[in-house]
PDB file of N, CA and C in Angstrom:
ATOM      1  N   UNK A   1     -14.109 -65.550 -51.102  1.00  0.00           N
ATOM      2  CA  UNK A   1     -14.570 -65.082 -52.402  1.00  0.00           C
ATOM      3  C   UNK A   1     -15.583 -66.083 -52.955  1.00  0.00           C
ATOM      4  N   UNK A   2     -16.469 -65.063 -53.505  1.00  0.00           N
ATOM      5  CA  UNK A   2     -17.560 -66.771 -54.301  1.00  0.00           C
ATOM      6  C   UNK A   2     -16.886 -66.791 -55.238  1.00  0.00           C
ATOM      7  N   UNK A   3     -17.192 -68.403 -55.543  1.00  0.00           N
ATOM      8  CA  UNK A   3     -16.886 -69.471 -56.663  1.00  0.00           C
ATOM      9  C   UNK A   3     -17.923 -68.526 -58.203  1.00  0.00           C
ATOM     10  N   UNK A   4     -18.071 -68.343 -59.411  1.00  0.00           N
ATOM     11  CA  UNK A   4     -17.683 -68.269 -60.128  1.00  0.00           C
ATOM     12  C   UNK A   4     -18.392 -69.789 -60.700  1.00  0.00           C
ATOM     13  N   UNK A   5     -19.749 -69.248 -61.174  1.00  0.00           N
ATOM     14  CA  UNK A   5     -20.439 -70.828 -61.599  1.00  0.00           C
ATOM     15  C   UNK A   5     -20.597 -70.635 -63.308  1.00  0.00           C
ATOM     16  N   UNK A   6     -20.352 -71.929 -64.074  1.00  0.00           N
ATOM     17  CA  UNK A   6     -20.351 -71.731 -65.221  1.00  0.00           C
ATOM     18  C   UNK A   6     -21.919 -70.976 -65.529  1.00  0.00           C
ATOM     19  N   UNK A   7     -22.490 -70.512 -67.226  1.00  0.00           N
ATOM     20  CA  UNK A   7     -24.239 -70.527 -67.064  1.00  0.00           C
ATOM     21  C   UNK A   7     -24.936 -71.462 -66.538  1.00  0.00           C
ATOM     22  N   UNK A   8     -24.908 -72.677 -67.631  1.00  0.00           N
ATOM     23  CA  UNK A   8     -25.692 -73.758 -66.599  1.00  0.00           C
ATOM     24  C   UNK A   8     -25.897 -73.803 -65.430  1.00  0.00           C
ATOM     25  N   UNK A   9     -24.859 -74.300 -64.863  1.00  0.00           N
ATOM     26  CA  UNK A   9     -24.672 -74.122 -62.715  1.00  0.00           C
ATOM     27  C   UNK A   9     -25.541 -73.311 -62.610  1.00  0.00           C
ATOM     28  N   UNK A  10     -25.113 -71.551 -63.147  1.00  0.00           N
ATOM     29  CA  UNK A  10     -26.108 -70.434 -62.644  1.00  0.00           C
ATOM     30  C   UNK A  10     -27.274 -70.557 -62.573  1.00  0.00           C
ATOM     31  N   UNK A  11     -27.766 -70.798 -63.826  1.00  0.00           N
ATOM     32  CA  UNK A  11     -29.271 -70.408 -64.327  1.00  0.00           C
ATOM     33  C   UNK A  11     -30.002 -71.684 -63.638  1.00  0.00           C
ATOM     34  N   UNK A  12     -29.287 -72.739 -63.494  1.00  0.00           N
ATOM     35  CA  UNK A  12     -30.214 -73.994 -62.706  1.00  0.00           C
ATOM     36  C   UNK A  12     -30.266 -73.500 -61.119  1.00  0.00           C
ATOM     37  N   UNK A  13     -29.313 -73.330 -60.297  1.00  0.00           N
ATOM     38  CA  UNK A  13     -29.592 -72.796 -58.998  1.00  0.00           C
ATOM     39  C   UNK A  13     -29.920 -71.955 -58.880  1.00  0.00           C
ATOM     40  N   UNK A  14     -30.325 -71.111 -59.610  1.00  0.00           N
ATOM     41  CA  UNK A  14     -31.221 -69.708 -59.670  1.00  0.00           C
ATOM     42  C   UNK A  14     -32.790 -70.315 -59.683  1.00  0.00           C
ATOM     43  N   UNK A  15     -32.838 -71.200 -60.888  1.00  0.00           N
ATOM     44  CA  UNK A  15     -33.984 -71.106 -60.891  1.00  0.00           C
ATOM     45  C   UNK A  15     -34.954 -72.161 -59.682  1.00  0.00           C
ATOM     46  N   UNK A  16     -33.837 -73.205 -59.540  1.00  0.00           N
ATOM     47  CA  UNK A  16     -34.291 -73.945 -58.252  1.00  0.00           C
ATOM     48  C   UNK A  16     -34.382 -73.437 -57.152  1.00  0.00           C
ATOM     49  N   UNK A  17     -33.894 -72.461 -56.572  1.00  0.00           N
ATOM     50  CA  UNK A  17     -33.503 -71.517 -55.549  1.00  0.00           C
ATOM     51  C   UNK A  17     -35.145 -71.116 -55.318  1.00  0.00           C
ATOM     52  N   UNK A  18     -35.917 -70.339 -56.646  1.00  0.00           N
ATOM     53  CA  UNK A  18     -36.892 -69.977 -56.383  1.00  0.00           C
ATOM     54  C   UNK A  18     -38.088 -70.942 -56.778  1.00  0.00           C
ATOM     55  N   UNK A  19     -37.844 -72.110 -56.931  1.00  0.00           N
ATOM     56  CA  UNK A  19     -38.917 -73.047 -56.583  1.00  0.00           C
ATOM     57  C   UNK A  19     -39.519 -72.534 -58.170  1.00  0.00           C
ATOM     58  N   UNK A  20     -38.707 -72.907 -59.622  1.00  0.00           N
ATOM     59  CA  UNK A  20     -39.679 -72.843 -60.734  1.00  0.00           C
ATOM     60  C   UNK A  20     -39.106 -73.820 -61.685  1.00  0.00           C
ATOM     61  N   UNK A  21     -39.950 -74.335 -62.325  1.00  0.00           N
ATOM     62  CA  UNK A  21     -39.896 -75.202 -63.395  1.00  0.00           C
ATOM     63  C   UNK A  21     -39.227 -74.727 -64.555  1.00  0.00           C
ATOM     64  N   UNK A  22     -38.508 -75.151 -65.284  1.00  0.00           N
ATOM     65  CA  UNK A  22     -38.040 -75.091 -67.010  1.00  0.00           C
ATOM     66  C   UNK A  22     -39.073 -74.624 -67.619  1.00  0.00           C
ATOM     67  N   UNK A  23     -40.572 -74.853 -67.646  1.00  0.00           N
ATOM     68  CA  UNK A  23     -41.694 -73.996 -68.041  1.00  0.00           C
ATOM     69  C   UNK A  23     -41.696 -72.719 -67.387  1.00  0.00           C
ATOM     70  N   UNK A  24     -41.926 -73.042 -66.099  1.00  0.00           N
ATOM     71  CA  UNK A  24     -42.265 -71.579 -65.377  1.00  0.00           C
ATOM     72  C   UNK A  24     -41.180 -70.588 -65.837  1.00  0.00           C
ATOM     73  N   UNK A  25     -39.886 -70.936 -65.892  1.00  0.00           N
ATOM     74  CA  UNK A  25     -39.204 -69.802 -66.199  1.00  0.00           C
ATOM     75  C   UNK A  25     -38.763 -69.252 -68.029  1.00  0.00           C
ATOM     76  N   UNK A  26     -39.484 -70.332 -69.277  1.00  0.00           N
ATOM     77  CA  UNK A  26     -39.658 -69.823 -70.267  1.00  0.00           C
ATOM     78  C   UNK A  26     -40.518 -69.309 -70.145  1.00  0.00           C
ATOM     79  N   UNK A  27     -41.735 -69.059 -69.810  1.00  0.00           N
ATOM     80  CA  UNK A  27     -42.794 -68.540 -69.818  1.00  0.00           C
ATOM     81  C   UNK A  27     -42.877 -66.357 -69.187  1.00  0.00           C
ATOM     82  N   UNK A  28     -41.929 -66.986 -67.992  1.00  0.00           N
ATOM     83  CA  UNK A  28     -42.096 -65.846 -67.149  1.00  0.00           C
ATOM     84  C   UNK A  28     -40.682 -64.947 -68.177  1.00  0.00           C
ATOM     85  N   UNK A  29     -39.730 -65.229 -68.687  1.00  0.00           N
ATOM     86  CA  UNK A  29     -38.467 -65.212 -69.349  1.00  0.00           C
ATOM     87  C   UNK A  29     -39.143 -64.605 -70.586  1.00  0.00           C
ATOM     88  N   UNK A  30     -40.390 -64.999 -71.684  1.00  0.00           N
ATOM     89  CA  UNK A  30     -40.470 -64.926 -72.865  1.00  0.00           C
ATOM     90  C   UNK A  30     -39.904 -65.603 -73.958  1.00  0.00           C
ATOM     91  N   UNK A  31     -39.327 -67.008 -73.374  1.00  0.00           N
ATOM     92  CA  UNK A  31     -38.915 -67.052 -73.820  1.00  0.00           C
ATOM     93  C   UNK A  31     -39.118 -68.928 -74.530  1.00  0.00           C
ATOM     94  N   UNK A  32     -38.552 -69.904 -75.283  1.00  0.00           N
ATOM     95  CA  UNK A  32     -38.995 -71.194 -75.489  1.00  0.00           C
ATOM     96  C   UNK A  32     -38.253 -71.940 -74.684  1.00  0.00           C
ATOM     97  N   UNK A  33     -39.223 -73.324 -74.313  1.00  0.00           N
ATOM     98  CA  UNK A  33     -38.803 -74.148 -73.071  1.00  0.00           C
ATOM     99  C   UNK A  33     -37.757 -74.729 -74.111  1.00  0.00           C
ATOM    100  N   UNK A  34     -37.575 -75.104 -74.978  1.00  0.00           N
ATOM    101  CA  UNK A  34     -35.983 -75.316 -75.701  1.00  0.00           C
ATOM    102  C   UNK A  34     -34.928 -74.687 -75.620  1.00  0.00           C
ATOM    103  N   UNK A  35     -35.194 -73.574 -75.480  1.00  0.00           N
ATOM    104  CA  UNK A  35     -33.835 -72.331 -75.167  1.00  0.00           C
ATOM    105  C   UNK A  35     -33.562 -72.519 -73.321  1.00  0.00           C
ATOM    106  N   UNK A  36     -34.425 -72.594 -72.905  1.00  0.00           N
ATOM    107  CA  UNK A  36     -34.300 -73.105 -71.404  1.00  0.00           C
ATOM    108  C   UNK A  36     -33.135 -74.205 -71.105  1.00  0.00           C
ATOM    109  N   UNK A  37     -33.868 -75.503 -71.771  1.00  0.00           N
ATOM    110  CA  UNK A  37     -33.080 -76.545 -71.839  1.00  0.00           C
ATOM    111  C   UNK A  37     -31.834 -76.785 -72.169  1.00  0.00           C
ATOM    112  N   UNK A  38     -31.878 -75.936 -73.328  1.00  0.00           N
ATOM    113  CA  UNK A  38     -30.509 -75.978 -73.895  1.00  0.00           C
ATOM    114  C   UNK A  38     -29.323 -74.798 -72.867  1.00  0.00           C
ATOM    115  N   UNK A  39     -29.774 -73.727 -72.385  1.00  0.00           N
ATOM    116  CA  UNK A  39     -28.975 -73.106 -71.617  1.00  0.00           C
ATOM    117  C   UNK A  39     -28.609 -73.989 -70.401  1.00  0.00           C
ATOM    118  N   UNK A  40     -29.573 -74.999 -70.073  1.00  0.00           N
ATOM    119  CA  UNK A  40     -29.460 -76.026 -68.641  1.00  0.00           C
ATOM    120  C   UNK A  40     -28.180 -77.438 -69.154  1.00  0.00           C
ATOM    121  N   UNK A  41     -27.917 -77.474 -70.112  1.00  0.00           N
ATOM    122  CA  UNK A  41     -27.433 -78.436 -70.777  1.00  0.00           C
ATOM    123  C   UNK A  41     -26.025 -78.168 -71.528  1.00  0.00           C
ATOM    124  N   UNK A  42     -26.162 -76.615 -71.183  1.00  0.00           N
ATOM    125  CA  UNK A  42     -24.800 -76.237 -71.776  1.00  0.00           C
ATOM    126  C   UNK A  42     -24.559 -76.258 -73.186  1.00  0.00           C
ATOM    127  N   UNK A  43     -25.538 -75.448 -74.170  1.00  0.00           N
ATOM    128  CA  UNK A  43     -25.064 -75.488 -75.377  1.00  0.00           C
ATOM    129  C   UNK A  43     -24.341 -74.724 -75.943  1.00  0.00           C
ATOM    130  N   UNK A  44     -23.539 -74.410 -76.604  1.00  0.00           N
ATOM    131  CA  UNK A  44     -22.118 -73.472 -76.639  1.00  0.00           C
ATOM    132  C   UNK A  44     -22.791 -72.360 -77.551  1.00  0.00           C
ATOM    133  N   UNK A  45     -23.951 -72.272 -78.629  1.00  0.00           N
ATOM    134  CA  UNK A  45     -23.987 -71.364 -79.186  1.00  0.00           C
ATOM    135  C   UNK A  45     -25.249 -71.077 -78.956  1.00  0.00           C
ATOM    136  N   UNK A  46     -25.778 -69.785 -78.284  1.00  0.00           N
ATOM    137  CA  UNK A  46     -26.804 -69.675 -77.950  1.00  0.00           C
ATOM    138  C   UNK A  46     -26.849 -67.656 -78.158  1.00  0.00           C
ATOM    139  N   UNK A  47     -28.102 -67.570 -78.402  1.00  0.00           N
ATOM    140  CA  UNK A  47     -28.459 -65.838 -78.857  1.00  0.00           C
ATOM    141  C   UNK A  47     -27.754 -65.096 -77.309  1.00  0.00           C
ATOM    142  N   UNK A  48     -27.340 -64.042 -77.161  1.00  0.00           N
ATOM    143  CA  UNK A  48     -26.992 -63.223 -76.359  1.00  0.00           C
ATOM    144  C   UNK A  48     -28.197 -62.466 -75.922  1.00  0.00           C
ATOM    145  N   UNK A  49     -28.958 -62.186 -76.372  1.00  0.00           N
ATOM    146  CA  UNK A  49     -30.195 -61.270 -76.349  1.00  0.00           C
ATOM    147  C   UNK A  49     -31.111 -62.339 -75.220  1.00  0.00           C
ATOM    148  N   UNK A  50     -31.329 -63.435 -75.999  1.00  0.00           N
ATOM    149  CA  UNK A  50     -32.087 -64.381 -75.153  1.00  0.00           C
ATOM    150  C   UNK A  50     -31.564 -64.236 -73.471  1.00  0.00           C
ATOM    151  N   UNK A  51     -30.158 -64.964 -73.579  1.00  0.00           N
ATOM    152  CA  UNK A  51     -29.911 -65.788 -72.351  1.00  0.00           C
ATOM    153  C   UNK A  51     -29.890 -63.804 -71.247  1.00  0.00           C
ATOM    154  N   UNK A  52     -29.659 -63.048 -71.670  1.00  0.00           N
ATOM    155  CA  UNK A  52     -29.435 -61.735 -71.172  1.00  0.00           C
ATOM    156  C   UNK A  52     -31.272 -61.854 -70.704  1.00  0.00           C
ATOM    157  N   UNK A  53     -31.723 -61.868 -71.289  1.00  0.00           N
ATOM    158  CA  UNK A  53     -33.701 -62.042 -70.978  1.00  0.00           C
ATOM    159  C   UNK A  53     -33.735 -62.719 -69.993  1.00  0.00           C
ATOM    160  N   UNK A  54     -33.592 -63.715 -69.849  1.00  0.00           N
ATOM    161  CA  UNK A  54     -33.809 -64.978 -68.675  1.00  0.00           C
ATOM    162  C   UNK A  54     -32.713 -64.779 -67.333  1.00  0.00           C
ATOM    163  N   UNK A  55     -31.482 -64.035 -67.608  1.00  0.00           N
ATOM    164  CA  UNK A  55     -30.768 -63.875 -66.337  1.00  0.00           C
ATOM    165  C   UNK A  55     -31.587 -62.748 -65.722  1.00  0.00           C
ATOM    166  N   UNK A  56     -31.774 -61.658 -66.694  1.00  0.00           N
ATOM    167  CA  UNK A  56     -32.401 -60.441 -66.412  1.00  0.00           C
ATOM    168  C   UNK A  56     -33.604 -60.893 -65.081  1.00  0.00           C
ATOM    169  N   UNK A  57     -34.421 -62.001 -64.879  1.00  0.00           N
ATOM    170  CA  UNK A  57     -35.040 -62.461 -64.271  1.00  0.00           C
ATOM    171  C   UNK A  57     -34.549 -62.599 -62.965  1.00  0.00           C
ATOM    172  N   UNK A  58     -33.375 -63.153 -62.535  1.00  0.00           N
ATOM    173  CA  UNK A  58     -32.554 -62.780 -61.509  1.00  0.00           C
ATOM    174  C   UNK A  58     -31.128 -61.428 -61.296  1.00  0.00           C
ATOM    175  N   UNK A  59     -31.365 -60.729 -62.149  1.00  0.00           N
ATOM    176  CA  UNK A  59     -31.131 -58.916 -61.521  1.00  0.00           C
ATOM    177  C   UNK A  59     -29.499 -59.244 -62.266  1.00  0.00           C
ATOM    178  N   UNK A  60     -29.304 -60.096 -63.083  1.00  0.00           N
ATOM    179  CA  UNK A  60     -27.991 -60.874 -63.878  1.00  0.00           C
ATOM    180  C   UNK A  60     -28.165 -60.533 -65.290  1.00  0.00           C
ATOM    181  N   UNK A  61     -26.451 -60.227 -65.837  1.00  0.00           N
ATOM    182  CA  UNK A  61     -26.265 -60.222 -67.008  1.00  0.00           C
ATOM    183  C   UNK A  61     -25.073 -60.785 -67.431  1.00  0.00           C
ATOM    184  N   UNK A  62     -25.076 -61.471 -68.558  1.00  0.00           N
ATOM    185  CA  UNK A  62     -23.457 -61.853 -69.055  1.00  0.00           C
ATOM    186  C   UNK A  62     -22.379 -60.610 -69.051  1.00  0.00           C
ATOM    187  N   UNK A  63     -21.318 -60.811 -68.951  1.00  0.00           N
ATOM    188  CA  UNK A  63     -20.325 -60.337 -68.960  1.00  0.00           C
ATOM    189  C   UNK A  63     -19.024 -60.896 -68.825  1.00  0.00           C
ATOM    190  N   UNK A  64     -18.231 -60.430 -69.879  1.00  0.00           N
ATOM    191  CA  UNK A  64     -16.260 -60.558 -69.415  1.00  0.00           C
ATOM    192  C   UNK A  64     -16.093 -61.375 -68.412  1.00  0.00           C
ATOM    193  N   UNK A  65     -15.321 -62.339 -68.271  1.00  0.00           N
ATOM    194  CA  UNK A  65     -14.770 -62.418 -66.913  1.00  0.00           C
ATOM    195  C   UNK A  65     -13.425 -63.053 -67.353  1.00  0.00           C
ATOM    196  N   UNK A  66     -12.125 -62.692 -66.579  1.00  0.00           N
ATOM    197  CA  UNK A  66     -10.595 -62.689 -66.519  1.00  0.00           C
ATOM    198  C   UNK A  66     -10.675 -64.240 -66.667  1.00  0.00           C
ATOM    199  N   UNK A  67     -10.193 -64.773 -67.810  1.00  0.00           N
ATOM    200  CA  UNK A  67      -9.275 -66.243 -67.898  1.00  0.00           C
ATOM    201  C   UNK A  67      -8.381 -66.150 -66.620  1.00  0.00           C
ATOM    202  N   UNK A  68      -7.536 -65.096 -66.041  1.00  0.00           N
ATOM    203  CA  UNK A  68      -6.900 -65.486 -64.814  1.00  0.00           C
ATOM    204  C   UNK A  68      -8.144 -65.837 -63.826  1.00  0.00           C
ATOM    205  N   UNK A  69      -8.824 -65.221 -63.460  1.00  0.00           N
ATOM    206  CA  UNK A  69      -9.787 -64.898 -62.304  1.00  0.00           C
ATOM    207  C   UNK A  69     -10.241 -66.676 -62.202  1.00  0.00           C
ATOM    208  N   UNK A  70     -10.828 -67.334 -63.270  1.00  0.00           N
ATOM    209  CA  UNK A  70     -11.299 -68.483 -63.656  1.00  0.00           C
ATOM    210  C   UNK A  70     -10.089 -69.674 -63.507  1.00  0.00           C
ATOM    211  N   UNK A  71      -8.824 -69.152 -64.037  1.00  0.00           N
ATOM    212  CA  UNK A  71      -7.760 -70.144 -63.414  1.00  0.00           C
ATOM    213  C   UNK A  71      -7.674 -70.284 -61.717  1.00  0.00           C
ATOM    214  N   UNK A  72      -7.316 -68.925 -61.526  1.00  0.00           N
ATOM    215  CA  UNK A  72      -6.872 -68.932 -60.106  1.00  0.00           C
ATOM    216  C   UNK A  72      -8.008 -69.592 -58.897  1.00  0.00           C
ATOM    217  N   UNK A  73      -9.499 -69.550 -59.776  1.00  0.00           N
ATOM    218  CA  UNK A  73     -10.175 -70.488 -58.833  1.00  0.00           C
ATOM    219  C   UNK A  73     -10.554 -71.724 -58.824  1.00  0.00           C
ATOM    220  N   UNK A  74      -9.972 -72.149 -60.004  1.00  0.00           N
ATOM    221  CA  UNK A  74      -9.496 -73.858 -60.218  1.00  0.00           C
ATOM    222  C   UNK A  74      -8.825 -73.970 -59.342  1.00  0.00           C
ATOM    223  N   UNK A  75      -7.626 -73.561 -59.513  1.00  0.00           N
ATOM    224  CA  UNK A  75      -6.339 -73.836 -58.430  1.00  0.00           C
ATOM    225  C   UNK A  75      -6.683 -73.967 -56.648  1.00  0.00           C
ATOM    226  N   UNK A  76      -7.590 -73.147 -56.619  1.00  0.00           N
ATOM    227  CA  UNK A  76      -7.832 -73.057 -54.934  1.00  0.00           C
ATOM    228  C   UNK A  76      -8.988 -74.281 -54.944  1.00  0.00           C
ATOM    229  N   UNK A  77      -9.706 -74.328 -56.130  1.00  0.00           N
ATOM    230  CA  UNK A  77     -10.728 -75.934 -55.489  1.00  0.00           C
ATOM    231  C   UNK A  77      -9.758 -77.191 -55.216  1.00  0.00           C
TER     232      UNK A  77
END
């Protein structure tokens, strides 16, 4: 089963994956290289609309996920 990466994790190996900068992907996103940063840095309160824009970039959207689902794969790391 895949691991289950917090945003940060995500949105940084996403965007390294395809070889782009914290610019390149506010830009291509619509969005400010501060909102970038701060999603890379883990800031707890951030617009839904935004970060949904910038996953949207990799075919991704927030959603739900089971407090069990998230325990049970602590336990197996």
């Amino acid at each position: 089963m895949e691991k289950h990466l917090n945003l940060k994790e995500f949105l940084k190996q996403k965007r390294k994956s395809v070889n782009m900068t914290q610019v390149d992907l506010a830009e291509k996103a619509g969005v400010g290289l501060r909102f970038i940063r701060e999603l890379e840095q883990g800031k707890t309160t951030l617009r839904l609309d935004k970060v949904n824009q910038v996953l949207d970039l990799f075919g991704h959207k927030m959603a739900p996920v089971s407090d069990k689902l998230i325990e049970s794969e602590n336990e197996e790391s």
